[in-house]
Protein backbone atom coordinates (compact mmCIF):
# COMPACT_ATOMS: atom_id res chain seq x y z
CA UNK A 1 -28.40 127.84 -113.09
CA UNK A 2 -30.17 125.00 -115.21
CA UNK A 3 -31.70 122.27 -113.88
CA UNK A 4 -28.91 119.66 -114.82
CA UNK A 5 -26.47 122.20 -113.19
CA UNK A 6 -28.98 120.81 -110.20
CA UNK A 7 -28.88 117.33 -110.56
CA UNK A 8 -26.44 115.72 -109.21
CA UNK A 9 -25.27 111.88 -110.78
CA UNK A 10 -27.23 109.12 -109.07
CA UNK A 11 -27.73 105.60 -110.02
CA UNK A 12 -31.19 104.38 -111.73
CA UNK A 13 -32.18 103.01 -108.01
CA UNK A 14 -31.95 106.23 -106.63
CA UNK A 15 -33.81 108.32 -108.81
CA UNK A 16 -36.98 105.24 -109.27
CA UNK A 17 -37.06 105.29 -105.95
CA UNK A 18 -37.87 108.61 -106.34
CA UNK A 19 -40.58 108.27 -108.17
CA UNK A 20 -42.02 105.76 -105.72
CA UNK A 21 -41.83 107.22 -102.74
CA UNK A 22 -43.74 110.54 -104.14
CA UNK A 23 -46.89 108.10 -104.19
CA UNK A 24 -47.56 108.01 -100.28
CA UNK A 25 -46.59 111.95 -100.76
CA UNK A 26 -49.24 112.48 -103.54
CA UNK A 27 -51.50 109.79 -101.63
CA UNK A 28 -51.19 112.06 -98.12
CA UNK A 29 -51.64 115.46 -99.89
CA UNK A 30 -55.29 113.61 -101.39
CA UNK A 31 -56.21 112.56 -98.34
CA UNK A 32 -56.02 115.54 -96.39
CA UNK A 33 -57.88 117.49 -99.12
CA UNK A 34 -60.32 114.79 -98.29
CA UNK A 35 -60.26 115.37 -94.73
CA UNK A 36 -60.86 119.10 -95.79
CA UNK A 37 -64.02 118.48 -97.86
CA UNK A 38 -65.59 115.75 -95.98
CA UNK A 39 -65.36 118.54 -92.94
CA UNK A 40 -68.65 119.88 -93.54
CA UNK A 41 -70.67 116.52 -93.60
CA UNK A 42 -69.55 116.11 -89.99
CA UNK A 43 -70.23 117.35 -86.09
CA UNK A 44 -66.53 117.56 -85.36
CA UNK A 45 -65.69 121.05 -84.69
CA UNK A 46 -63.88 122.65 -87.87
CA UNK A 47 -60.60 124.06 -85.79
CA UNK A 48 -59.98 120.13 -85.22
CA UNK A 49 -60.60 118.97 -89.01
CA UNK A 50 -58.36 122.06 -90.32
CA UNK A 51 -55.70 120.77 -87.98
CA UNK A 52 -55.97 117.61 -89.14
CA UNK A 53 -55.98 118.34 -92.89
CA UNK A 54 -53.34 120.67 -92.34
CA UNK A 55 -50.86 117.96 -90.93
CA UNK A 56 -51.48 115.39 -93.67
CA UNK A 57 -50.85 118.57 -96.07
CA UNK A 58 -47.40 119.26 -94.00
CA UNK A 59 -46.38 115.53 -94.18
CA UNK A 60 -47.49 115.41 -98.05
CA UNK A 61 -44.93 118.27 -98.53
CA UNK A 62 -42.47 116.73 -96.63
CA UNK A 63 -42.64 113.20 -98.29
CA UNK A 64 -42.80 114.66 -101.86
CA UNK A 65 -40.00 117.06 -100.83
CA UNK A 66 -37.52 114.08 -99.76
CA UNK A 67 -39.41 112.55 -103.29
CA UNK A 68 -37.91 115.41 -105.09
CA UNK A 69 -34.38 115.01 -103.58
CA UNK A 70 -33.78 111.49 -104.29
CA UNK A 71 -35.17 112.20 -108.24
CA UNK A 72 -32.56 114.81 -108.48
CA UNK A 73 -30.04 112.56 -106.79
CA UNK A 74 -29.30 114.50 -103.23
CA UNK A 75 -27.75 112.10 -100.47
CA UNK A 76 -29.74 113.24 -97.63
CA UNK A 77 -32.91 111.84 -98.82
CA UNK A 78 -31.95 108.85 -99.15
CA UNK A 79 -32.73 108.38 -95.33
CA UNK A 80 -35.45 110.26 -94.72
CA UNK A 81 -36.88 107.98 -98.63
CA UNK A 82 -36.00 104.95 -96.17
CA UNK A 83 -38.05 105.83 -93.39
CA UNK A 84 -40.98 106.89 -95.30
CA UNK A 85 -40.53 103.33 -96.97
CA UNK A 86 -40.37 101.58 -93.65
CA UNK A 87 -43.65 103.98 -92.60
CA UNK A 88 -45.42 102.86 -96.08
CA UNK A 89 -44.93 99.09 -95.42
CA UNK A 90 -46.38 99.64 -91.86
CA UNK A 91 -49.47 101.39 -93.10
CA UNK A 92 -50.03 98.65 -95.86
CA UNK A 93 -49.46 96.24 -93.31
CA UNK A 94 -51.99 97.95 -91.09
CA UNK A 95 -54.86 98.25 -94.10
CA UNK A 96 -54.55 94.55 -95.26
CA UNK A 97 -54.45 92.76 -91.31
CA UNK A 98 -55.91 94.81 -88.71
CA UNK A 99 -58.21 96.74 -90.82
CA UNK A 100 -59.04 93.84 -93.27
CA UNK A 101 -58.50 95.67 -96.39
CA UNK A 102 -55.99 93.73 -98.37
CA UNK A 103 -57.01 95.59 -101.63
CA UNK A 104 -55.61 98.62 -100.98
CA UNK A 105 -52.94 97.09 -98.47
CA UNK A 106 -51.21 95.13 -100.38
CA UNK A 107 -50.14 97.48 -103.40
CA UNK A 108 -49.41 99.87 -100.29
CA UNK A 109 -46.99 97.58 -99.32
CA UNK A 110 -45.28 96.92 -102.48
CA UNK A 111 -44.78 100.74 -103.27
CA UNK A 112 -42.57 100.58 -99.55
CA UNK A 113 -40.86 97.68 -100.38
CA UNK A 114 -40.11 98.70 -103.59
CA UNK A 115 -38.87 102.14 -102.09
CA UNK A 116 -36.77 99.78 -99.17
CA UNK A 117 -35.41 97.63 -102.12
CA UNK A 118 -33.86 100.31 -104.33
CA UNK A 119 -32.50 102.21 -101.26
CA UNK A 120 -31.15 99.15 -100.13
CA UNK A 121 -29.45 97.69 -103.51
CA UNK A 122 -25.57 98.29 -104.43
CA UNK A 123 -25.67 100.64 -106.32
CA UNK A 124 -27.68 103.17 -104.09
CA UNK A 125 -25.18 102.31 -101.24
CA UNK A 126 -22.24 103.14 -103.32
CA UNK A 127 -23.47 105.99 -104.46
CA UNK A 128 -24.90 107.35 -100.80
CA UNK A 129 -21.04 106.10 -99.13
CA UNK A 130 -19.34 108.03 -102.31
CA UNK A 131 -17.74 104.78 -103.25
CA UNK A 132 -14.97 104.77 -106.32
CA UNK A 133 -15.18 101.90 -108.69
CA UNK A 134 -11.75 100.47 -107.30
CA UNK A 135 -12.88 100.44 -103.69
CA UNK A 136 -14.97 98.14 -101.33
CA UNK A 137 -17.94 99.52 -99.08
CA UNK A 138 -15.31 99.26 -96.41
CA UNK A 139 -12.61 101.24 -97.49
CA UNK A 140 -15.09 103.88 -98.41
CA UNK A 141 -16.22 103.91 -94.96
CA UNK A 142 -13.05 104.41 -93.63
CA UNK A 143 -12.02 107.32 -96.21
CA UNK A 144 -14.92 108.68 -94.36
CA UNK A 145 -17.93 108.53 -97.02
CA UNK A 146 -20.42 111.23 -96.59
CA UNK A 147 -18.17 113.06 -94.31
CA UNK A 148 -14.86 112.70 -96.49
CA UNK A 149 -17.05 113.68 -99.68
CA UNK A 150 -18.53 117.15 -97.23
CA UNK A 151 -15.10 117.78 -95.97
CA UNK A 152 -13.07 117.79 -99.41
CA UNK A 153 -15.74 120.13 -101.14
CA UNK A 154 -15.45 122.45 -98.13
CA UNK A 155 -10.99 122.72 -98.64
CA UNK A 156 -12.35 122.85 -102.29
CA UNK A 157 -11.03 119.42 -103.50
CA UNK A 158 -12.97 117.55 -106.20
């Protein structure tokens, strides 16, 4: 199987968003290699800095995994994409007021509201509810969306 057999179609939104929610993944997976190195500058024992590193390394995986999925246009990244969006914002928000490092804080927030943003726009919702072009949000909802779209490739239907 090729790897357009893989992708599914997905609208621009989708597959940028993509692309921007791999940075927190490729931002986690950096700084627990950090975490790793920096361990033997410190007095903490190493069990607890290898458990550490290896949970930002986990999380890393899992953001760039859900990354990967929304590139390649699958619908159930879309909301784990919109919760690492809504985490991203959070930690930007975090760096720039509490911690009182609006450098890095602020492009940190702009990479989760630009993830929030394209989630969140028309097309994306369309394509997430398996709208038709001749049919509002609402009728798609009632067809069933996601559910009507699982249950008619289960009988086989297209």
């Amino acid at each position: 199987m090729s790897i357009k057999d893989k992708i599914a179609p997905a609208p621009r939104e989708v597959r940028l968003a993509g692309l921007a929610t791999a940075l927190p993944g490729l931002g986690l997976l950096v700084f627990g290699v950090l975490v790793l190195v920096a361990s033997g500058t410190s007095d903490v024992p190493r069990n607890n800095v290898l458990a550490e590193a290896a949970f930002y390394v986990v999380f890393a995986l899992a953001v760039l995994g859900c990354a990967a999925g929304l590139a390649m246009g699958q619908t159930w990244a879309r909301t784990p994409g919109l919760v690492v969006g809504l985490i991203t914002v959070g930690v930007g928000w975090y760096l720039t007021g509490p911690s009182g490092l609006p450098g890095p804080g602020v492009p940190v927030i702009l990479v989760g509201v630009a993830i929030l943003v394209l989630l969140f726009r028309q097309p994306s919702r369309a394509w997430a509810l398996g709208q038709r072009p001749d049919e509002t949000e609402e009728e798609a909802a009632e067809r069933g969306g996601l559910e009507g779209r699982a249950a008619r490739r289960e009988r086989g239907d297209s």
